[in-house]
N, C-alpha and C. Protein backbone atom coordinates (compact mmCIF):
# COMPACT_ATOMS: atom_id res chain seq x y z
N UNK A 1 34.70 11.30 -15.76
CA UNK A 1 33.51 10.75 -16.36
C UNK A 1 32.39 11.79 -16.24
N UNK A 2 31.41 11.98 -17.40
CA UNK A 2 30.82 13.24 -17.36
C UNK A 2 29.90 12.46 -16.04
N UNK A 3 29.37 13.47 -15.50
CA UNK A 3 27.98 12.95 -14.54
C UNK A 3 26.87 12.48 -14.48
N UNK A 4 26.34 12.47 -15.75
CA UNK A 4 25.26 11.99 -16.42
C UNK A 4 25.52 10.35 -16.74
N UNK A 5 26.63 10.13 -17.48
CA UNK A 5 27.12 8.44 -17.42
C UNK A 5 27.35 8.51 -15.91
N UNK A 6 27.46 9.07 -14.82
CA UNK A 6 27.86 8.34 -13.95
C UNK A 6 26.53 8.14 -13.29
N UNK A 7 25.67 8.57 -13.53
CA UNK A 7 23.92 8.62 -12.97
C UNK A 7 23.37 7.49 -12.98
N UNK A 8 23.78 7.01 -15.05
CA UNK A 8 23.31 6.19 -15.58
C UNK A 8 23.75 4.88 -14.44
N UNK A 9 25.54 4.44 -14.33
CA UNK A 9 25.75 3.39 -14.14
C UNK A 9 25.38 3.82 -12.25
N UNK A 10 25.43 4.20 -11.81
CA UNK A 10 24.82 4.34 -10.69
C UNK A 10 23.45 4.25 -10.25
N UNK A 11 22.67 4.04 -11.07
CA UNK A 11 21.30 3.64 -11.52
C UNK A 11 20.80 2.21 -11.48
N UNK A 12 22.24 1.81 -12.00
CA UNK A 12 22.05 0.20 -12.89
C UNK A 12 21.33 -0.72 -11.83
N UNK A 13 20.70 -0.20 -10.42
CA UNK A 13 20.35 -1.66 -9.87
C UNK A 13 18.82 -2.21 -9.92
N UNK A 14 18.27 -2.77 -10.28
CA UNK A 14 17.15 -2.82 -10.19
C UNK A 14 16.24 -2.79 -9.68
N UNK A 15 14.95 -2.09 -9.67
CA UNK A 15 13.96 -1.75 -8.68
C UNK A 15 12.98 -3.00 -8.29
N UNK A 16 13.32 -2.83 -6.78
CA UNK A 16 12.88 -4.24 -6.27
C UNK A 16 10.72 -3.73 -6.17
N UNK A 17 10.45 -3.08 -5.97
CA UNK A 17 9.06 -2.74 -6.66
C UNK A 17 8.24 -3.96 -6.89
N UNK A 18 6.86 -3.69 -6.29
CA UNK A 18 6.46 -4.75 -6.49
C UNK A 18 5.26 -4.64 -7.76
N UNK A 19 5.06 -3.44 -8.37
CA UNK A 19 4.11 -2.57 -9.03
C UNK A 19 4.61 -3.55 -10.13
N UNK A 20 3.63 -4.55 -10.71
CA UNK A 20 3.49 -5.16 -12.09
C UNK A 20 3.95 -4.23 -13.59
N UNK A 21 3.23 -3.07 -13.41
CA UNK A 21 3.81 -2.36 -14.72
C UNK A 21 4.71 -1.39 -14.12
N UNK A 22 5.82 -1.67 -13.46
CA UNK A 22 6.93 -0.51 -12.92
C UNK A 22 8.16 -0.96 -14.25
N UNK A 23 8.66 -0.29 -14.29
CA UNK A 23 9.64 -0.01 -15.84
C UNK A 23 10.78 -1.20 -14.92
N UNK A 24 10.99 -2.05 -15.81
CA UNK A 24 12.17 -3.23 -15.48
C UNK A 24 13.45 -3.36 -16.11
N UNK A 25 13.67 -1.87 -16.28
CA UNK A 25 15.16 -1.84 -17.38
C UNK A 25 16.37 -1.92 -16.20
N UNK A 26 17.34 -2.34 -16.33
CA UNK A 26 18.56 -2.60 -14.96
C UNK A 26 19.20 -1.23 -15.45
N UNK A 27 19.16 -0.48 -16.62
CA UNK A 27 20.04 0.64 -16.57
C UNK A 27 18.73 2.01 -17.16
N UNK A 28 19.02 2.67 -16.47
CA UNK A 28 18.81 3.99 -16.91
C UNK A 28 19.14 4.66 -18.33
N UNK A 29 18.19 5.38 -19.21
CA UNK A 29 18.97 5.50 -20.47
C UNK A 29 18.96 7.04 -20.44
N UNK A 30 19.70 7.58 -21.16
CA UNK A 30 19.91 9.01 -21.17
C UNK A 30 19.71 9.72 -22.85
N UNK A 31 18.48 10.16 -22.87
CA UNK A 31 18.07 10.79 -24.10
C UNK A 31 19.74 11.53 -24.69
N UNK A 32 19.26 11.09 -26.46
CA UNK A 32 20.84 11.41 -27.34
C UNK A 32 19.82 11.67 -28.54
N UNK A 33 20.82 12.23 -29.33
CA UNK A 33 19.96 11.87 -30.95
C UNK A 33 21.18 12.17 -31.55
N UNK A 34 21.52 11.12 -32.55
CA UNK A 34 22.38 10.15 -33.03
C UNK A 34 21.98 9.78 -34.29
N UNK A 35 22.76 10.03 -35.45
CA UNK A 35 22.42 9.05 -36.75
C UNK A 35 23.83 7.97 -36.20
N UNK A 36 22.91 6.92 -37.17
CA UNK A 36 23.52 5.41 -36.86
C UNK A 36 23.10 4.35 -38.16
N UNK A 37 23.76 3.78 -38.18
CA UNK A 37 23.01 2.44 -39.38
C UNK A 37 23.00 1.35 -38.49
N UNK A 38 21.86 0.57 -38.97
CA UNK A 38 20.93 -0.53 -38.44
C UNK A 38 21.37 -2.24 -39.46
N UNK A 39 22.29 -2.89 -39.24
CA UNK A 39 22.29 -3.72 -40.37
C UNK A 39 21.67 -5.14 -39.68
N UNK A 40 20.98 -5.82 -40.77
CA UNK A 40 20.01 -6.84 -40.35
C UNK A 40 19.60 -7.74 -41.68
N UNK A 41 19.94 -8.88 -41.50
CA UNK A 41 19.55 -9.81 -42.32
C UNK A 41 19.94 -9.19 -44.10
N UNK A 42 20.97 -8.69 -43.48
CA UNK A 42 22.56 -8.17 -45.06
C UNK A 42 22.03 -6.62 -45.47
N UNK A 43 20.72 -6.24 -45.16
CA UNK A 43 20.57 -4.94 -45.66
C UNK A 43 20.74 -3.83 -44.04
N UNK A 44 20.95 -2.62 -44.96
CA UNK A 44 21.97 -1.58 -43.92
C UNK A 44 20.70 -0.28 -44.11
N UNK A 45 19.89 -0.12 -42.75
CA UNK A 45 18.90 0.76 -42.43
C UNK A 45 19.79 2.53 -42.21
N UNK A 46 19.30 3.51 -42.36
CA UNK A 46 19.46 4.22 -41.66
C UNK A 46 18.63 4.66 -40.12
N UNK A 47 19.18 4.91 -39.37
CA UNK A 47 18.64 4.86 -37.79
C UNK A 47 18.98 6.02 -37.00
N UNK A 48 18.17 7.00 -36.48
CA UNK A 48 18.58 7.80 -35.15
C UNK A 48 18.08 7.12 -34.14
N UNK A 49 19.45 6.93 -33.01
CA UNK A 49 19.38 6.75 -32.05
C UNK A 49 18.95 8.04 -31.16
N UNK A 50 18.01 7.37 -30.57
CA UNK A 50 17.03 8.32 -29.36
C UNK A 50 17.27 8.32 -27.82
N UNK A 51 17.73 7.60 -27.71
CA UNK A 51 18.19 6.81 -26.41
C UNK A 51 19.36 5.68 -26.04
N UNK A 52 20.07 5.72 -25.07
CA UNK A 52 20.87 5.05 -24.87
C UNK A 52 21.12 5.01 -23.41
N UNK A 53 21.74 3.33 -23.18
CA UNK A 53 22.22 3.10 -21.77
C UNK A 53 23.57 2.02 -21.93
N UNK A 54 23.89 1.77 -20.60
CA UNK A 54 24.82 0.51 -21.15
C UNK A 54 23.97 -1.08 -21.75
N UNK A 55 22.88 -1.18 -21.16
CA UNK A 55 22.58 -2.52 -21.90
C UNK A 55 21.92 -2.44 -23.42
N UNK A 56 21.46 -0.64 -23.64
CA UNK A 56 20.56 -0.89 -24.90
C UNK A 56 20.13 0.35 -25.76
N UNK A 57 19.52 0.98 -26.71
CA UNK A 57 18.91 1.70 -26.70
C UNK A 57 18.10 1.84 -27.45
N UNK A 58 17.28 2.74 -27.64
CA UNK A 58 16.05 3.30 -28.44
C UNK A 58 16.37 3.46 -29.52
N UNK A 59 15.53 3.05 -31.10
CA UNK A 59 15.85 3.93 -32.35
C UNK A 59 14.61 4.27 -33.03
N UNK A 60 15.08 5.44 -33.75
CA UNK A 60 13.70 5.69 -34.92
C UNK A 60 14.29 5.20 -35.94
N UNK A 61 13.21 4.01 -36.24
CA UNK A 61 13.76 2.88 -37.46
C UNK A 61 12.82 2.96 -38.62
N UNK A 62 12.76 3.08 -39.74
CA UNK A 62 11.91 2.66 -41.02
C UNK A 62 11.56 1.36 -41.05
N UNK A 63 12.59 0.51 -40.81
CA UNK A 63 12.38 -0.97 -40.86
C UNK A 63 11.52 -1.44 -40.24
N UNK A 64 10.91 -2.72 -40.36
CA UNK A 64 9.99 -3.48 -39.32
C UNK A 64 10.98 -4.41 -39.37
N UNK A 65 10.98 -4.97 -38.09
CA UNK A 65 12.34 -6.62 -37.96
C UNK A 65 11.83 -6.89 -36.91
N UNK A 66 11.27 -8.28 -37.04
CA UNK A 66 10.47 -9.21 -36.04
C UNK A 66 11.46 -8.70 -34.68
N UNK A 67 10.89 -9.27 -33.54
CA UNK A 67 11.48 -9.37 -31.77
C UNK A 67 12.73 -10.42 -32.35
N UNK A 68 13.59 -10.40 -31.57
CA UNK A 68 14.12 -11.85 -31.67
C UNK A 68 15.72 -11.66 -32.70
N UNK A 69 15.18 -10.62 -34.01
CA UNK A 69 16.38 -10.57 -35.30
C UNK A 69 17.48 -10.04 -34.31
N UNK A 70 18.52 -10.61 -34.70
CA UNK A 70 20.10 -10.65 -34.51
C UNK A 70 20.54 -8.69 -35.63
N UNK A 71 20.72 -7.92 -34.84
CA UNK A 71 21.52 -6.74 -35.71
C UNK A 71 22.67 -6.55 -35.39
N UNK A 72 23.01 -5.45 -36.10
CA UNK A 72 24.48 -4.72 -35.72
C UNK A 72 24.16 -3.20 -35.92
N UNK A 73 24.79 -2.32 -35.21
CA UNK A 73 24.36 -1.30 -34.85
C UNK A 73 25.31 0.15 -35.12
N UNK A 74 25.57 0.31 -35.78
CA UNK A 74 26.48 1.48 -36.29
C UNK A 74 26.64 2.40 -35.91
N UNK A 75 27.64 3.36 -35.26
CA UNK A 75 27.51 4.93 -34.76
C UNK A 75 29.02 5.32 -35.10
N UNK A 76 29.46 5.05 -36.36
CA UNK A 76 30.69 5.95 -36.09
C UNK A 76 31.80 4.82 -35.44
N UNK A 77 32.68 5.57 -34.54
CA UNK A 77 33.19 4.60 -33.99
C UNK A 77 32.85 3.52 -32.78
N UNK A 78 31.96 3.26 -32.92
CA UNK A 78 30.89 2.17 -32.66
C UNK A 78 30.52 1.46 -33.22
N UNK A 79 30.30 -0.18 -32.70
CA UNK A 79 29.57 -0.98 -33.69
C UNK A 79 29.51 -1.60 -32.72
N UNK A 80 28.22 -2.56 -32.46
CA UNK A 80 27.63 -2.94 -31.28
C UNK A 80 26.66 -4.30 -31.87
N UNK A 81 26.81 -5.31 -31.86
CA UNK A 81 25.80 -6.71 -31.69
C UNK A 81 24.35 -6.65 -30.55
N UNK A 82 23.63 -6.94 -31.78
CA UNK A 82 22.25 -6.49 -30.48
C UNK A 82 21.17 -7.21 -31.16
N UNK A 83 19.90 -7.17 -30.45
CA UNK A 83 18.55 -8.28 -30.72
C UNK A 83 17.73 -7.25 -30.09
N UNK A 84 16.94 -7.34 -31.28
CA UNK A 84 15.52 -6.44 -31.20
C UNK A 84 14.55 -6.92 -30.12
N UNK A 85 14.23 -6.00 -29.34
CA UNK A 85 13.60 -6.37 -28.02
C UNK A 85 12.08 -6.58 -28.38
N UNK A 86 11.61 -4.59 -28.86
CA UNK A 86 10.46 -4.35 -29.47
C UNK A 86 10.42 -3.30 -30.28
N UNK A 87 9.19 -3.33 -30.64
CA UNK A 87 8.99 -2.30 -32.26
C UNK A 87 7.87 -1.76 -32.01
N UNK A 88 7.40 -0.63 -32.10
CA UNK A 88 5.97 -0.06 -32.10
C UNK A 88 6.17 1.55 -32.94
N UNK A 89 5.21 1.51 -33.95
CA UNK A 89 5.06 2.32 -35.01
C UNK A 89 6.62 3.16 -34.99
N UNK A 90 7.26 2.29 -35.67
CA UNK A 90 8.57 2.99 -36.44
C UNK A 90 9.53 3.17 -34.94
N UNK A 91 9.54 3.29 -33.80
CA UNK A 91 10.77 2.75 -32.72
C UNK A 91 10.96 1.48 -32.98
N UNK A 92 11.77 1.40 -32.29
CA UNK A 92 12.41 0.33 -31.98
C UNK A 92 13.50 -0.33 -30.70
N UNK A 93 13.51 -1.04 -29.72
CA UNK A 93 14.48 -1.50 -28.94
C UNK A 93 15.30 -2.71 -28.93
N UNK A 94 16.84 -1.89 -29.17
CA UNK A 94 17.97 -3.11 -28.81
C UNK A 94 18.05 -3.04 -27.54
N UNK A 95 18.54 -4.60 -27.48
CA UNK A 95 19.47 -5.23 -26.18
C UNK A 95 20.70 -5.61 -26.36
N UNK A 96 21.90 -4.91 -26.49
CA UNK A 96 22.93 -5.19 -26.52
C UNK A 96 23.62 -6.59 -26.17
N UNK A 97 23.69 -7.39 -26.98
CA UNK A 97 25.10 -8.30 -26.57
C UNK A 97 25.85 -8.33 -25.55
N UNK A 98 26.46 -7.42 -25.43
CA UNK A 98 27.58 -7.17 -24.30
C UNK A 98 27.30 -5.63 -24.01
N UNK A 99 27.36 -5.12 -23.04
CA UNK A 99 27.27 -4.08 -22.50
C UNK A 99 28.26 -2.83 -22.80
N UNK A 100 28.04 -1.61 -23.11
CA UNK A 100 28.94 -0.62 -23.26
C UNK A 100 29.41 -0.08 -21.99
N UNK A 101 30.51 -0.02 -21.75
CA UNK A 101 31.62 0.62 -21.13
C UNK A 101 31.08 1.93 -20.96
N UNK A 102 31.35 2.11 -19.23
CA UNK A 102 31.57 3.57 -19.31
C UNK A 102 32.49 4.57 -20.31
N UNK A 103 33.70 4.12 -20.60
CA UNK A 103 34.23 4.97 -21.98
C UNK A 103 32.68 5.09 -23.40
N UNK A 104 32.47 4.34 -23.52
CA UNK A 104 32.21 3.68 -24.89
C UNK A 104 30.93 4.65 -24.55
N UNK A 105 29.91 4.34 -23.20
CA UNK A 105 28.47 5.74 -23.28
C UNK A 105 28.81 6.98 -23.55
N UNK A 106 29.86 7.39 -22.61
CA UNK A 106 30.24 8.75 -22.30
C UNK A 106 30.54 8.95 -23.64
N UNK A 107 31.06 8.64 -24.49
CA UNK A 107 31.59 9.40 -25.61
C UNK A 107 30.91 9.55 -26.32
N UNK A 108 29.21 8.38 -26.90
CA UNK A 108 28.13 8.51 -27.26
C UNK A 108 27.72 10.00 -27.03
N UNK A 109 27.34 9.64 -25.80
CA UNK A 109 26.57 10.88 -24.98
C UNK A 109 27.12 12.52 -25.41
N UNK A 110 28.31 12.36 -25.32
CA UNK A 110 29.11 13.40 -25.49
C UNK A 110 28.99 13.94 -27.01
N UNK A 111 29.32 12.99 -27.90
CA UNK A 111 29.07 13.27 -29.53
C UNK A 111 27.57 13.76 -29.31
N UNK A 112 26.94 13.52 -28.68
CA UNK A 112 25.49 13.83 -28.75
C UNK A 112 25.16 15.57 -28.62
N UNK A 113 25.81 15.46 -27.75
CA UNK A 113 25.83 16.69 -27.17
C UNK A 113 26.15 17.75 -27.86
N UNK A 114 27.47 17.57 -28.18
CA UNK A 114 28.20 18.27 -29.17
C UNK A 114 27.42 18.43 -30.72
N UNK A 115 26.91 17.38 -31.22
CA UNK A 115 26.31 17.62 -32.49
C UNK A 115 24.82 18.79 -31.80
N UNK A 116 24.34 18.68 -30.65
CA UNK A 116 23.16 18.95 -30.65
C UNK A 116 23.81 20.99 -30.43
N UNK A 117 24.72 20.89 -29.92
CA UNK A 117 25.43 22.91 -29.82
C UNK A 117 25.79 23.03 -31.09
N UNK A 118 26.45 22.08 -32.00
CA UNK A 118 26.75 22.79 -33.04
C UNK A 118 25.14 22.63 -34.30
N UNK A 119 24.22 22.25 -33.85
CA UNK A 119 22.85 22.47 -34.76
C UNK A 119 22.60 24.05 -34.14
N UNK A 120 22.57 23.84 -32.20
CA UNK A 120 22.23 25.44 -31.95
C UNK A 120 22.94 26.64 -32.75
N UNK A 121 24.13 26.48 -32.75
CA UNK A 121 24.99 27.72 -33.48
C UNK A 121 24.87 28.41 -34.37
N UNK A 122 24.03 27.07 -35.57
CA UNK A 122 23.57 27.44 -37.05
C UNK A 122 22.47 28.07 -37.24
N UNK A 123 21.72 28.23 -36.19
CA UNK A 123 20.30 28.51 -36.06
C UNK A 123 20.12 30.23 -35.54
């Protein structure tokens, strides 16, 4: 397992903190950039994913879609059930349905990676 997913799920416990605005996410997310499609209420967004963890992640979305909308989340061989957390000028946050698997991040992460050496190469 690369070390970085293992950071993440080694992360996952929550900070008992008593600081009102201390960040309350149970997993750690690990910056990616990712094209993905966003489908929601029958129409199909295009989306880079910015972030990712096992419960959720970040996107740069065009769309506006209230808190609350039911999506589906596209990456390839991925497809993921999720509910829009929040939205602020063009991000956006899912909460996954069910949680991704250490297989299922790592390979995210990894495609990530890989697309981001082969942009260096061209350059």
């Amino acid at each position: 397992m690369p070390s970085r997913m293992r950071d993440v799920m080694a992360s996952s416990v929550r900070s008992q903190d008593s600081d009102p605005y201390a960040d309350r996410r149970v997993y750690a997310r690990v910056p990616v950039a990712l094209p993905a499609f966003l489908q929601a209420n029958g129409e199909r967004h295009s989306v880079q994913i910015l972030d990712l963890s096992p419960g959720g992640a970040k996107l740069d979305c065009p769309a506006s879609l209230p808190v609350g909308t039911a999506v589906t989340l596209d990456c390839g061989t991925l497809g993921r059930s999720a509910v829009v957390r929040w939205q602020s000028a063009g991000v956006m946050g899912l909460s996954f349905d069910s949680e991704l698997d250490t297989r299922e991040a790592s390979a995210l992460i990894q495609r990530s990676e890989a697309m981001a050496a082969r942009i260096k190469t061209r350059e």
